[in-house]
C-alpha atoms as a PDB file:
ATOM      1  CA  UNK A   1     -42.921   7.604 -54.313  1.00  0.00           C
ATOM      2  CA  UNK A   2     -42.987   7.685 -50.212  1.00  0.00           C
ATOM      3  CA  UNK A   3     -45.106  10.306 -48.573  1.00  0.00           C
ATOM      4  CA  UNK A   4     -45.880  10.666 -45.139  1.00  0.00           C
ATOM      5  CA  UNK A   5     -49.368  12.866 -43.784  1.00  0.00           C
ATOM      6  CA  UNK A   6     -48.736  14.561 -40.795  1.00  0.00           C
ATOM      7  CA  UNK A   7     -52.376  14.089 -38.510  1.00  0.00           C
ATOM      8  CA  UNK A   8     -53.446  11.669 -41.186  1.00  0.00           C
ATOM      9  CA  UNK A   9     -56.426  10.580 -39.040  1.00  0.00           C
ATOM     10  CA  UNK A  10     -57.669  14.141 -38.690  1.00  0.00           C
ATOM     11  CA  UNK A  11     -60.367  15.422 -41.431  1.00  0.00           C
ATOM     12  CA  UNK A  12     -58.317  16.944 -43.221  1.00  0.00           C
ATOM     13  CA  UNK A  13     -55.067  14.693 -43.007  1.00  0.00           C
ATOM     14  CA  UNK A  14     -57.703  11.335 -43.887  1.00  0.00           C
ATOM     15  CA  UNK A  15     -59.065  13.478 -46.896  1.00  0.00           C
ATOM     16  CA  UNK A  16     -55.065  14.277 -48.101  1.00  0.00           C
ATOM     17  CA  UNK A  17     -54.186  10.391 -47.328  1.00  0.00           C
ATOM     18  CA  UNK A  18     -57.025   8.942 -49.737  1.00  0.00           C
ATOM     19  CA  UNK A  19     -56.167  11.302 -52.420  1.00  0.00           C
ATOM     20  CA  UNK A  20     -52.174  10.358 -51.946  1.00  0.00           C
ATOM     21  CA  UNK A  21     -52.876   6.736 -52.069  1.00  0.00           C
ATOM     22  CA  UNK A  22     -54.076   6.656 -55.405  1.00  0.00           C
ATOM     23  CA  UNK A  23     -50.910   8.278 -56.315  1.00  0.00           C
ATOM     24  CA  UNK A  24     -47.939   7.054 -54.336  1.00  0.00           C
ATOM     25  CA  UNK A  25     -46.623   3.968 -53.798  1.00  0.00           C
ATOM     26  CA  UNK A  26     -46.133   4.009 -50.288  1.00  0.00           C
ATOM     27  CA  UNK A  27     -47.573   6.231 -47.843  1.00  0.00           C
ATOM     28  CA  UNK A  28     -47.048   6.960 -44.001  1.00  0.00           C
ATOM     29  CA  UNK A  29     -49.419   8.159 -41.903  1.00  0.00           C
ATOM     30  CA  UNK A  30     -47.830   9.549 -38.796  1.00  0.00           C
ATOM     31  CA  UNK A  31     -50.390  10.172 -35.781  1.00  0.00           C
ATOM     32  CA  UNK A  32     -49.990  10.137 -32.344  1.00  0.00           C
ATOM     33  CA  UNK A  33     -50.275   7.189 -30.298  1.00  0.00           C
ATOM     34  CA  UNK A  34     -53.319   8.223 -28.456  1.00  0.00           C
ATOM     35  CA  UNK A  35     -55.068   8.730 -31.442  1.00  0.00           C
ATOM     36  CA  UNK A  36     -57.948   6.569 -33.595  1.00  0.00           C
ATOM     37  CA  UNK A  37     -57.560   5.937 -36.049  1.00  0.00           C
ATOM     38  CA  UNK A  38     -60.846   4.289 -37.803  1.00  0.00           C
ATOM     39  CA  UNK A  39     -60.527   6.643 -40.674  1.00  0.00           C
ATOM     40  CA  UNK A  40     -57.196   4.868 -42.146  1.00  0.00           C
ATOM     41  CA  UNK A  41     -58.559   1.786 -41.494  1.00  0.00           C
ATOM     42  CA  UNK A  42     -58.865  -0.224 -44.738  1.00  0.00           C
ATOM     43  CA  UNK A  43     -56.342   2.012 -46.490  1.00  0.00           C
ATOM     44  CA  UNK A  44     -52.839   0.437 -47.855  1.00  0.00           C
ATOM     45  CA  UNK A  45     -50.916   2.722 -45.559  1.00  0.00           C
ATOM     46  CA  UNK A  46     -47.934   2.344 -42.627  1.00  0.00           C
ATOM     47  CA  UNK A  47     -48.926   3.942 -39.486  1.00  0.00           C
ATOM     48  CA  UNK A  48     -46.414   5.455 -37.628  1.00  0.00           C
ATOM     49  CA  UNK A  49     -46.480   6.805 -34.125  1.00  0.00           C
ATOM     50  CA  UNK A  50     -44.878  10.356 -32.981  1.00  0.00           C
ATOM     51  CA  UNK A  51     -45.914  13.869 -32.668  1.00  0.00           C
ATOM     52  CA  UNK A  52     -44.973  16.996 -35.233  1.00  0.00           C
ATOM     53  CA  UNK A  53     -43.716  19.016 -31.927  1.00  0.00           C
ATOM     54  CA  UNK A  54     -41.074  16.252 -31.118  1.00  0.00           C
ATOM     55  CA  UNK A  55     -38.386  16.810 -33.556  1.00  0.00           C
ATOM     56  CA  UNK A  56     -36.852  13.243 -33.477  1.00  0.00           C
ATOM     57  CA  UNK A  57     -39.970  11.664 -34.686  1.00  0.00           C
ATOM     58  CA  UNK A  58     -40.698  13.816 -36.934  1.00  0.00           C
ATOM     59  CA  UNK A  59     -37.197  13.407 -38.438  1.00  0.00           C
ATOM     60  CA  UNK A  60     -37.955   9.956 -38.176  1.00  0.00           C
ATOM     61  CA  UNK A  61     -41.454   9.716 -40.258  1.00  0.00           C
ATOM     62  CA  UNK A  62     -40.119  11.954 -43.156  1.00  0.00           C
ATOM     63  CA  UNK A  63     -36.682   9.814 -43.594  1.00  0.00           C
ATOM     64  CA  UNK A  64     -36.401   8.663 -47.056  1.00  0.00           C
ATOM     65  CA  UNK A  65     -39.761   9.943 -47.888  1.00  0.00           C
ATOM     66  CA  UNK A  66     -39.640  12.399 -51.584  1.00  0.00           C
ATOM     67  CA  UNK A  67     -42.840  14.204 -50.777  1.00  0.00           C
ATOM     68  CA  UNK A  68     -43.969  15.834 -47.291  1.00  0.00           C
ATOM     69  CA  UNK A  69     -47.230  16.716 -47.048  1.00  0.00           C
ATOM     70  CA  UNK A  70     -48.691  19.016 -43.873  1.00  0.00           C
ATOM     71  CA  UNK A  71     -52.380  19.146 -44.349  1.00  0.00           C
ATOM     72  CA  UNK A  72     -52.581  21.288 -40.708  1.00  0.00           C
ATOM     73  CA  UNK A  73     -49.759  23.714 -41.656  1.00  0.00           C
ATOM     74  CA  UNK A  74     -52.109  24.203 -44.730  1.00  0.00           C
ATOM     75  CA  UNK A  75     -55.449  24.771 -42.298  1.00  0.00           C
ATOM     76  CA  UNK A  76     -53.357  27.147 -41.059  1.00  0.00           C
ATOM     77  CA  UNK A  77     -52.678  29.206 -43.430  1.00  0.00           C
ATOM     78  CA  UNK A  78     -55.767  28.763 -45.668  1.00  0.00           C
ATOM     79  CA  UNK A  79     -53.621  27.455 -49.347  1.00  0.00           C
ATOM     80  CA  UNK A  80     -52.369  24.759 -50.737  1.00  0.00           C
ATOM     81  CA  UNK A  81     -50.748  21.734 -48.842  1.00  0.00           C
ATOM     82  CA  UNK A  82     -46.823  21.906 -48.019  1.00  0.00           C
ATOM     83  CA  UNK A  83     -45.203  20.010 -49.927  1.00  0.00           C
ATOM     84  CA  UNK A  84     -41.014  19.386 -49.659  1.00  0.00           C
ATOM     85  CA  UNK A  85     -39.486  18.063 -51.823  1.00  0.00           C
ATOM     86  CA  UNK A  86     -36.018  18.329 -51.670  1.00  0.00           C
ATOM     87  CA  UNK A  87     -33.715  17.614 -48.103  1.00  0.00           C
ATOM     88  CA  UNK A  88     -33.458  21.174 -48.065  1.00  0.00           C
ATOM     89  CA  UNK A  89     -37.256  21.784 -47.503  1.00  0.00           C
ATOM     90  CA  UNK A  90     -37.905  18.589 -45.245  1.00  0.00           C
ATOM     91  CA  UNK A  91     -35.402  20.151 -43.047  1.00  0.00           C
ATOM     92  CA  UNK A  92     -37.411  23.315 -42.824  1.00  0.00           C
ATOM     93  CA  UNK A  93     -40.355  21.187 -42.401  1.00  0.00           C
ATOM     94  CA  UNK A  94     -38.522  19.804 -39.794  1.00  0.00           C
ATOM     95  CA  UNK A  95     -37.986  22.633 -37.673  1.00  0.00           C
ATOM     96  CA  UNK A  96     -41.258  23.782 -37.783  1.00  0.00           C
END
């Protein structure tokens, strides 16, 4: 399974990407380039660069991925992670 974490050097985002590694087989961890990343470091992860309010990279670090986790959409809104699924909901993901 490929699953990117949006802000994965963030608390929350570091927390989500330790618990997804034991789980997936591959997992991106999109941040932006200004960001450190120390809390990743050590982890069998890709790092990608981009932002989640620039739609092309976000396009781009969800492509091909099955799972789509938003641990900041779910500080938000005090539940559960997102998680899409299906092309249908990445592409809501997407636009948000």
């Amino acid at each position: 399974m490929r699953a990117p974490v949006t802000g994965a050097n963030g608390f929350l985002g570091a927390w989500l990407t330790r618990k997804i590694v034991r789980f997936a087989a591959h997992v991106r961890c999109f941040v932006r380039k200004t960001s450190a990343t120390a809390e990743l470091e050590g982890l069998p992860v890709e790092l990608m660069y981009g932002d989640v309010v620039d739609e092309r990279s976000l396009r781009w670090a969800v492509e091909g991925c099955e799972v789509v986790t938003s641990p900041e959409s779910a500080a938000r809104r005090a539940g559960g992670c997102f998680f899409a699924s299906t092309p249908r909901e990445r592409e809501t993901l997407a636009r948000r």
